[in-house]
N, C-alpha and C. Protein backbone atom coordinates (compact mmCIF):
# COMPACT_ATOMS: atom_id res chain seq x y z
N UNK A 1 0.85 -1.17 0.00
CA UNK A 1 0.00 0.00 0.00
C UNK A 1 0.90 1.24 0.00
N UNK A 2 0.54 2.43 -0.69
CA UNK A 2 1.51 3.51 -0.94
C UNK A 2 1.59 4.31 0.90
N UNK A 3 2.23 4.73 1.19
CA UNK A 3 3.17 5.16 2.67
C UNK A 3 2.23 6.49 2.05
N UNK A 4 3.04 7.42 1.11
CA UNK A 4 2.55 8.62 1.11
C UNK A 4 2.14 9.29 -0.49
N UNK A 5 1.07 9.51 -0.83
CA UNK A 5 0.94 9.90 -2.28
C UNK A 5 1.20 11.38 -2.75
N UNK A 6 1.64 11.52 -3.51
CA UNK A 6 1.98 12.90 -3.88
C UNK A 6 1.59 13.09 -5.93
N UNK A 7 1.21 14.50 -5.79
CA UNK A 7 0.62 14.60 -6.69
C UNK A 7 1.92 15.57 -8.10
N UNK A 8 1.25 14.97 -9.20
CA UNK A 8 2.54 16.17 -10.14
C UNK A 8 1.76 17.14 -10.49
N UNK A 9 2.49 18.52 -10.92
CA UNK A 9 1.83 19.14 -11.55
C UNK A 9 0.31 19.34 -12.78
N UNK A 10 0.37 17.66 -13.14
CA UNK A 10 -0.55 17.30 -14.47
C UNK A 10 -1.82 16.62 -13.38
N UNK A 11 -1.67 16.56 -12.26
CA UNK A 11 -2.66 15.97 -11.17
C UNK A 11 -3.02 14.18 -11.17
N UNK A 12 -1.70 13.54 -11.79
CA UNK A 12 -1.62 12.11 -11.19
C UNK A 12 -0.94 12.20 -10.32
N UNK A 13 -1.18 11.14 -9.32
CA UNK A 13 -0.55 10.51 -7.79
C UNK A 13 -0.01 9.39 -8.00
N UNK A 14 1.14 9.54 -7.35
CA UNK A 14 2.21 8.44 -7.35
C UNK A 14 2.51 8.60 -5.99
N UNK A 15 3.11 7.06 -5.18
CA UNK A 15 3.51 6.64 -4.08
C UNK A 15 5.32 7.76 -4.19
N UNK A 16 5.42 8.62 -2.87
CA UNK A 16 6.37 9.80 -3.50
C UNK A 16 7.67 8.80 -3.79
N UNK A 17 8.24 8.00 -3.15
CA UNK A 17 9.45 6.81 -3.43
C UNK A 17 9.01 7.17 -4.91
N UNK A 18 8.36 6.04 -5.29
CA UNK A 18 8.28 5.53 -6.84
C UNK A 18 8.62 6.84 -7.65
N UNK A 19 7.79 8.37 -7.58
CA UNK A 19 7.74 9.49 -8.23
C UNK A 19 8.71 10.06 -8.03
N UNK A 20 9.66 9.97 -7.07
CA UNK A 20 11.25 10.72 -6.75
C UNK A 20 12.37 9.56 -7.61
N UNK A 21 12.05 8.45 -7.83
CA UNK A 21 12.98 7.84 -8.09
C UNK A 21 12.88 7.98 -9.73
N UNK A 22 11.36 7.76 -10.33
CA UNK A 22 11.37 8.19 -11.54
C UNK A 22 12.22 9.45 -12.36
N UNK A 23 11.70 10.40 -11.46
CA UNK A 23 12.40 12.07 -11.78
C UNK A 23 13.66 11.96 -11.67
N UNK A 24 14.26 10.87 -11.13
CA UNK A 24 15.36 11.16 -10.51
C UNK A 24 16.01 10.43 -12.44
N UNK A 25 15.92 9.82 -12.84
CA UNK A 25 16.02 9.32 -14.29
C UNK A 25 15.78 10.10 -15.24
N UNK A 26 14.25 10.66 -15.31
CA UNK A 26 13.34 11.49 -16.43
C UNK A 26 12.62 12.73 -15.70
N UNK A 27 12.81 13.38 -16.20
CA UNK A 27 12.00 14.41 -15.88
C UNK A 27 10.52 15.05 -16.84
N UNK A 28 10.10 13.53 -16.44
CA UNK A 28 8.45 13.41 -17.22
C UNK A 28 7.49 12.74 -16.13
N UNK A 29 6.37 12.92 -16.07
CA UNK A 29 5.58 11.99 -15.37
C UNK A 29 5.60 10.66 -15.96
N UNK A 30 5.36 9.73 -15.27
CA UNK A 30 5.68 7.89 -15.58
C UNK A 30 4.39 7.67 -16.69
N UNK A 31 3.44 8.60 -16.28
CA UNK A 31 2.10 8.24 -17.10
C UNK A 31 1.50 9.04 -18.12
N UNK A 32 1.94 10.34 -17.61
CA UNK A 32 0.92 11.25 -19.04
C UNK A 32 2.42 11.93 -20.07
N UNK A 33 3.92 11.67 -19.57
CA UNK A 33 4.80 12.24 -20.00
C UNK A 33 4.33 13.58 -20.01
N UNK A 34 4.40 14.26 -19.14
CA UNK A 34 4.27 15.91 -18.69
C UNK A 34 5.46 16.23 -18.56
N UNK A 35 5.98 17.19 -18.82
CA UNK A 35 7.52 17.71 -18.05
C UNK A 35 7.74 17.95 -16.54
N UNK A 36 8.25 17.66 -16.05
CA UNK A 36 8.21 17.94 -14.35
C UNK A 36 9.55 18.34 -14.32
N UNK A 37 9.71 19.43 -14.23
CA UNK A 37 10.92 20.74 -13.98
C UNK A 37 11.53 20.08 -12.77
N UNK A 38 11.45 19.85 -11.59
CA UNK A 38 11.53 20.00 -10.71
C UNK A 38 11.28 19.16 -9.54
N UNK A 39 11.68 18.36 -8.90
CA UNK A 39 11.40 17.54 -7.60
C UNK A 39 10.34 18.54 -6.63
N UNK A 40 10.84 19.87 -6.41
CA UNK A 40 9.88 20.47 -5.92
C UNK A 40 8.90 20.91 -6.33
N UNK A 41 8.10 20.37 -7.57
CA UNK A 41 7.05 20.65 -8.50
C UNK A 41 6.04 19.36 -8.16
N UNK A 42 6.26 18.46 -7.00
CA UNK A 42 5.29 18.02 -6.29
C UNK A 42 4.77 18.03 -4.97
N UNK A 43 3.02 17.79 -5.19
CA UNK A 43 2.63 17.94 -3.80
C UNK A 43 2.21 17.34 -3.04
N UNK A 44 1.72 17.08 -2.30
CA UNK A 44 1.34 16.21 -0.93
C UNK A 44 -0.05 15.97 -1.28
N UNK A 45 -0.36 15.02 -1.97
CA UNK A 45 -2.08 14.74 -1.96
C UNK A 45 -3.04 14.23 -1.08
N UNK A 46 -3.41 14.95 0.11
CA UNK A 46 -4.02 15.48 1.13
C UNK A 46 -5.02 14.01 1.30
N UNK A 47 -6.47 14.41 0.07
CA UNK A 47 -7.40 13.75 -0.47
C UNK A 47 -6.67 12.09 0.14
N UNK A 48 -6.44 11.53 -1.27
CA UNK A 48 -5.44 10.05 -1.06
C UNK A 48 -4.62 9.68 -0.15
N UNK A 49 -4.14 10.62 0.85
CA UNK A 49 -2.81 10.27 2.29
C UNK A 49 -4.40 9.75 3.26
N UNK A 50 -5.48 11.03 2.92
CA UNK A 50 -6.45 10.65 3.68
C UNK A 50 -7.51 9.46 3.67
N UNK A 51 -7.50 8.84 2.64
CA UNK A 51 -8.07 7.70 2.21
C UNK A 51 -7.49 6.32 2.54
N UNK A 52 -6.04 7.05 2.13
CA UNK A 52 -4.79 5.69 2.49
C UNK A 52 -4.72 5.54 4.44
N UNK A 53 -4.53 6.74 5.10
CA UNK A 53 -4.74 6.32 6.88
C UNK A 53 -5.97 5.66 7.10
N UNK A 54 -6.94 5.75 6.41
CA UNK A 54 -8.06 5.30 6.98
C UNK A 54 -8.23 4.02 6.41
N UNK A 55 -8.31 3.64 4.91
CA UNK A 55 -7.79 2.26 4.94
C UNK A 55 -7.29 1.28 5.17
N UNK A 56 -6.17 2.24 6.09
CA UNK A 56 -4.11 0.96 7.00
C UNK A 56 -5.66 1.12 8.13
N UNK A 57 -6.20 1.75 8.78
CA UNK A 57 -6.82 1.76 10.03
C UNK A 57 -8.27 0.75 9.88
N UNK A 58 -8.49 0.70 9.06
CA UNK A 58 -9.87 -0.58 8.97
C UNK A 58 -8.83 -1.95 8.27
N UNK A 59 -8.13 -2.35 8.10
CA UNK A 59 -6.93 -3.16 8.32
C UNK A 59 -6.22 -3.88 9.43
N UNK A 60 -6.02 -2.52 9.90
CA UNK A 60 -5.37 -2.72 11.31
C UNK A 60 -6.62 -3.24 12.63
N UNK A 61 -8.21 -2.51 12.22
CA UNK A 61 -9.45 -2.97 13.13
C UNK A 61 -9.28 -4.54 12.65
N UNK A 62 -9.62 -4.76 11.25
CA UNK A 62 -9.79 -5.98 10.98
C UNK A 62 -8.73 -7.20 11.43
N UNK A 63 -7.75 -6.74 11.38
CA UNK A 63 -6.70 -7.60 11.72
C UNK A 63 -6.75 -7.87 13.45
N UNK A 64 -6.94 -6.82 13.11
CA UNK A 64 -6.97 -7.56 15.54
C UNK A 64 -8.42 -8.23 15.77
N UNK A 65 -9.55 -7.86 15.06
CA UNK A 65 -10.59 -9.03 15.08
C UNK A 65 -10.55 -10.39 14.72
N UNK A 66 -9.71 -10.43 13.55
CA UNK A 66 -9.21 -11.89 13.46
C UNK A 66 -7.91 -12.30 14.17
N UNK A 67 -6.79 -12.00 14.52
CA UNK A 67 -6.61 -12.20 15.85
C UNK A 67 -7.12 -12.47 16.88
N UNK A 68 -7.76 -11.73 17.42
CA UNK A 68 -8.72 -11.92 18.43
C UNK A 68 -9.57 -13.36 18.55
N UNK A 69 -10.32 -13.56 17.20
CA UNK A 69 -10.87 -14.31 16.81
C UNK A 69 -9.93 -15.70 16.76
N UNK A 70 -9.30 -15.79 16.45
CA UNK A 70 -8.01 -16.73 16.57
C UNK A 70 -7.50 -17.23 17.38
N UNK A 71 -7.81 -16.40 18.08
CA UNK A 71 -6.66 -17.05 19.35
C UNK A 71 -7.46 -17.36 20.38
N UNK A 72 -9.01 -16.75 20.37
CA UNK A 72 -10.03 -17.03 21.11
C UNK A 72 -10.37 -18.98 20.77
N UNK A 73 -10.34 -19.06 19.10
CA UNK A 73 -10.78 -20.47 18.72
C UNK A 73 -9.24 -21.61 19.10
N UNK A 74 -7.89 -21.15 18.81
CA UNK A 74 -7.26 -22.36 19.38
C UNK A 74 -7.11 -22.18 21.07
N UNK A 75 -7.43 -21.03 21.81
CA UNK A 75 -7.52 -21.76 22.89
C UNK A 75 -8.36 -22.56 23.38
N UNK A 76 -9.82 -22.39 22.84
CA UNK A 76 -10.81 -22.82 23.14
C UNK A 76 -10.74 -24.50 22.63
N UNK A 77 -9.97 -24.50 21.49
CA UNK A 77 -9.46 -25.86 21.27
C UNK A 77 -8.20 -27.07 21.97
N UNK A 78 -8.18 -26.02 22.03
CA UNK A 78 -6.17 -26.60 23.70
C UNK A 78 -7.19 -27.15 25.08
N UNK A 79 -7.78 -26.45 24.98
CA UNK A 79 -8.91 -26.61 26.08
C UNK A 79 -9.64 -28.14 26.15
N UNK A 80 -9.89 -28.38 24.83
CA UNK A 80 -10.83 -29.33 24.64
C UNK A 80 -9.79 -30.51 24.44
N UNK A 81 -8.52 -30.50 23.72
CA UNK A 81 -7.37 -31.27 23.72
C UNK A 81 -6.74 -31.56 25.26
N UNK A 82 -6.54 -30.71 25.88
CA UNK A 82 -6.55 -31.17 27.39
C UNK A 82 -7.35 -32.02 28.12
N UNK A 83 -8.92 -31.45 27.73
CA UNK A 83 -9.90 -32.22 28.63
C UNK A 83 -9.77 -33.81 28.06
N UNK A 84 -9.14 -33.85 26.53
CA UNK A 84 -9.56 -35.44 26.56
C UNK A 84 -8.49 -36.17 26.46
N UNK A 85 -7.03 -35.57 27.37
CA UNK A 85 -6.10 -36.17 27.52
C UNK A 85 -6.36 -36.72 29.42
């Protein structure tokens, strides 16, 4: 999942790694070939950083429910492996 999205001047978003490393080669966007002058000719796409925390965070809910869920069912099974030892 992208860490942090950042936007180019032509208004596609790229994960900023991937979009710094591109520029760092070409100084075009990867997708519409725009000219991008400049490393500092991108911005912080607010919108998508905000979509992306809240997505890692219903992830991160989901994941500790199945955890939870998990570890609730093999103990409950150790349990039952005990009783019929």
């Amino acid at each position: 999942m992208t860490e942090e999205a950042y936007m180019t001047k032509c208004g596609l978003s790229f994960c900023y790694k991937c979009i710094h490393q591109s520029l760092e080669d070409n100084n075009r966007c990867p997708e519409c070939n725009y000219v991008v002058d400049n490393i500092d000719h991108l911005y912080p796409n607010f919108l998508v950083n905000e979509l992306i925390l809240k997505q890692k965070q219903r992830f991160e809910e989901k994941r500790f429910k199945l955890d939870h869920s998990v570890s609730s069912t093999n103990g409950h099974r150790w349990q039952i492996f005990q009783n019929l030892l």
